[in-house]
Protein backbone atom coordinates (compact mmCIF):
# COMPACT_ATOMS: atom_id res chain seq x y z
CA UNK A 1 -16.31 -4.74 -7.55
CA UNK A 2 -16.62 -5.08 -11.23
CA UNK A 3 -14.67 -3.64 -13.95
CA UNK A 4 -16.04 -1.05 -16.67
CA UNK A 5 -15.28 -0.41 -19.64
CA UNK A 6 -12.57 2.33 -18.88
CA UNK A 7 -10.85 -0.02 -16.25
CA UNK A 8 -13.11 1.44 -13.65
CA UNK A 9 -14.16 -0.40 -11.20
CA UNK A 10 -17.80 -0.40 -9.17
CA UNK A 11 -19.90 -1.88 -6.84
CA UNK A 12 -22.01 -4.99 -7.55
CA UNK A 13 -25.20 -5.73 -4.66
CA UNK A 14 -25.12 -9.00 -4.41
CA UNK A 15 -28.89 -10.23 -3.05
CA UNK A 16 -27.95 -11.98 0.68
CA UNK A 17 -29.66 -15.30 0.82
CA UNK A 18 -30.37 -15.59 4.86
CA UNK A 19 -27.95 -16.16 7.61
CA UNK A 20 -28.09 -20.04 7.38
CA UNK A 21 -24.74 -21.28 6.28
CA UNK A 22 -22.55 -18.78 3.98
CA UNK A 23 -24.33 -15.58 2.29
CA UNK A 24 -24.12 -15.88 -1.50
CA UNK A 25 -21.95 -12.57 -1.49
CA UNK A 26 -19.92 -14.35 0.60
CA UNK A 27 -19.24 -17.01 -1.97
CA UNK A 28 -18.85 -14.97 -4.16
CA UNK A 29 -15.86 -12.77 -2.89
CA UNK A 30 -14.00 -15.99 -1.63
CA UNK A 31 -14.40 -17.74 -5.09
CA UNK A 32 -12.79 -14.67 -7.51
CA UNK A 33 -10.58 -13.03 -4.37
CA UNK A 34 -12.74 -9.81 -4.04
CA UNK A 35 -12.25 -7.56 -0.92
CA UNK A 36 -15.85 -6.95 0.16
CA UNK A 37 -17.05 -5.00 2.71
CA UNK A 38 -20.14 -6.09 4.64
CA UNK A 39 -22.70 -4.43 7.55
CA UNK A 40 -22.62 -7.40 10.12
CA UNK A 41 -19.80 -8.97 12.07
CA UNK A 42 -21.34 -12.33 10.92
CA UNK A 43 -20.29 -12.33 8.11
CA UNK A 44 -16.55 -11.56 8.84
CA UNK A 45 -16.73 -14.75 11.34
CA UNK A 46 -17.89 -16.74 8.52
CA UNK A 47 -14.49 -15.61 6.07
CA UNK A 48 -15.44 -12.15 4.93
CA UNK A 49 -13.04 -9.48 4.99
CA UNK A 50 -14.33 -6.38 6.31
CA UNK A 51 -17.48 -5.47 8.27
CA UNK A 52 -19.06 -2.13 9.15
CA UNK A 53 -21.92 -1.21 10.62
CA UNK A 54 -24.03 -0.33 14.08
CA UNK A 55 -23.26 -2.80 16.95
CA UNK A 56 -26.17 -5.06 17.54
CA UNK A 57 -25.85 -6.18 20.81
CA UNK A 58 -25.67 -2.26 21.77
CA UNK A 59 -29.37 -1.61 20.10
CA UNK A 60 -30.80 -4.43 22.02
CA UNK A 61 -29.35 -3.60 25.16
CA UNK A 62 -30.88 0.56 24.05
CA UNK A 63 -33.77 -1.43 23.64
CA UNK A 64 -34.67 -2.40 26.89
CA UNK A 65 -34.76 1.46 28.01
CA UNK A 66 -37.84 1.69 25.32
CA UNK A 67 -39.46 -1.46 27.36
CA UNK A 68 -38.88 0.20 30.64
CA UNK A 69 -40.34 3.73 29.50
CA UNK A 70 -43.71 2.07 27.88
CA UNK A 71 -44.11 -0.23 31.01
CA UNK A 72 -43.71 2.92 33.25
CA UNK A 73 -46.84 4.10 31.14
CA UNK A 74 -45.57 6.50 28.40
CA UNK A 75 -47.07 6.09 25.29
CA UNK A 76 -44.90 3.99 22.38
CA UNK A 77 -46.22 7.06 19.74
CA UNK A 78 -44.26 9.60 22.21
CA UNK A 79 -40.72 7.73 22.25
CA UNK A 80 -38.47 9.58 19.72
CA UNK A 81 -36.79 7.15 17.33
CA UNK A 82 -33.10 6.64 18.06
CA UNK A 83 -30.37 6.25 15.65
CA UNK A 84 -27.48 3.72 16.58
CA UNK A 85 -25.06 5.52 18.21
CA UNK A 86 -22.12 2.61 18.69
CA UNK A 87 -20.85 1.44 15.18
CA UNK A 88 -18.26 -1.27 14.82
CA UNK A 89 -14.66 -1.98 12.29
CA UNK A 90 -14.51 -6.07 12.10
CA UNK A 91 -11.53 -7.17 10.05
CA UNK A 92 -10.68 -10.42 9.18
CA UNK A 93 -6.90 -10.45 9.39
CA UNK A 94 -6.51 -13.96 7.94
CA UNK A 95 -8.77 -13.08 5.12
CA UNK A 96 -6.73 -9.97 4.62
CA UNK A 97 -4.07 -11.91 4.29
CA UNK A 98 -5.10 -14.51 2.15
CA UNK A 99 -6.18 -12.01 -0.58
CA UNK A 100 -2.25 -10.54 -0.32
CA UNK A 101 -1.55 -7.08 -1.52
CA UNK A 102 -3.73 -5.46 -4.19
CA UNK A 103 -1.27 -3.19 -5.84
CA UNK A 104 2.75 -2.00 -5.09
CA UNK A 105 2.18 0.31 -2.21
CA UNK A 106 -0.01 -2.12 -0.66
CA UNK A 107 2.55 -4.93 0.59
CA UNK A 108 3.91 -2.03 2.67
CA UNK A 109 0.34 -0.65 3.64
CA UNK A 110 -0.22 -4.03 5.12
CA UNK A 111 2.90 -4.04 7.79
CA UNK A 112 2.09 -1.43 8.65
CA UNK A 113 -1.17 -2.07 9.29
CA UNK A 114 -0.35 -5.49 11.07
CA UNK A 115 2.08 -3.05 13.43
CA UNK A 116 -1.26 -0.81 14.26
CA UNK A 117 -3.32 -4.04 14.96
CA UNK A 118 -0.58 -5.55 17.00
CA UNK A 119 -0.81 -2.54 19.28
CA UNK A 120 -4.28 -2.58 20.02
């Protein structure tokens, strides 16, 4: 996020750089203490705070059904296209952690949220 003018704040893209060794982003957020949100689970494993997005291993394993079907003889034009249907929350609770609370009502935002977590 970057700040405005006004104080508001917005998103800035930051242009990934391939999956070998940290994302630029990625750098990025950990060097000026930025919560960033990201669409892989990767990049939460590699430091990153949040993650959200469709689960990966799910469309591969949806994948194979599309195999099956055009070796059975159906035609790959006639297979409808299928949106993900298994999305995935990744949070990085040492990450979380490290940032510390953003603003008054946070520090008790985040016990509670450590209770939730606990319980799953």
């Amino acid at each position: 996020m970057a700040t405005g003018r006004l104080g508001t704040q917005y998103p800035v893209p930051l242009r990934d750089q391939g999956t070998w060794g940290a994302p630029a982003g990625l750098l990025v957020a950990a060097q000026h203490k930025l919560p960033a949100v990201y669409y892989r689970r990767y990049y939460v494993a590699s430091g990153g705070l949040i993650s959200y997005g469709y689960d990966l291993f799910d469309q591969y394993r949806r994948a194979a059904g599309y195999v099956d079907r055009i070796l059975k003889g159906e035609k790959p034009a006639d297979l409808p296209v299928q949106a993900p249907t298994r999305y995935e929350l990744v949070i990085n609770l040492k990450t979380a952690k490290a940032l510390g609370p953003r603003s008054a009502g946070d520090g008790a935002r985040a016990r509670r949220f450590d209770k939730a977590m606990k319980k799953l």
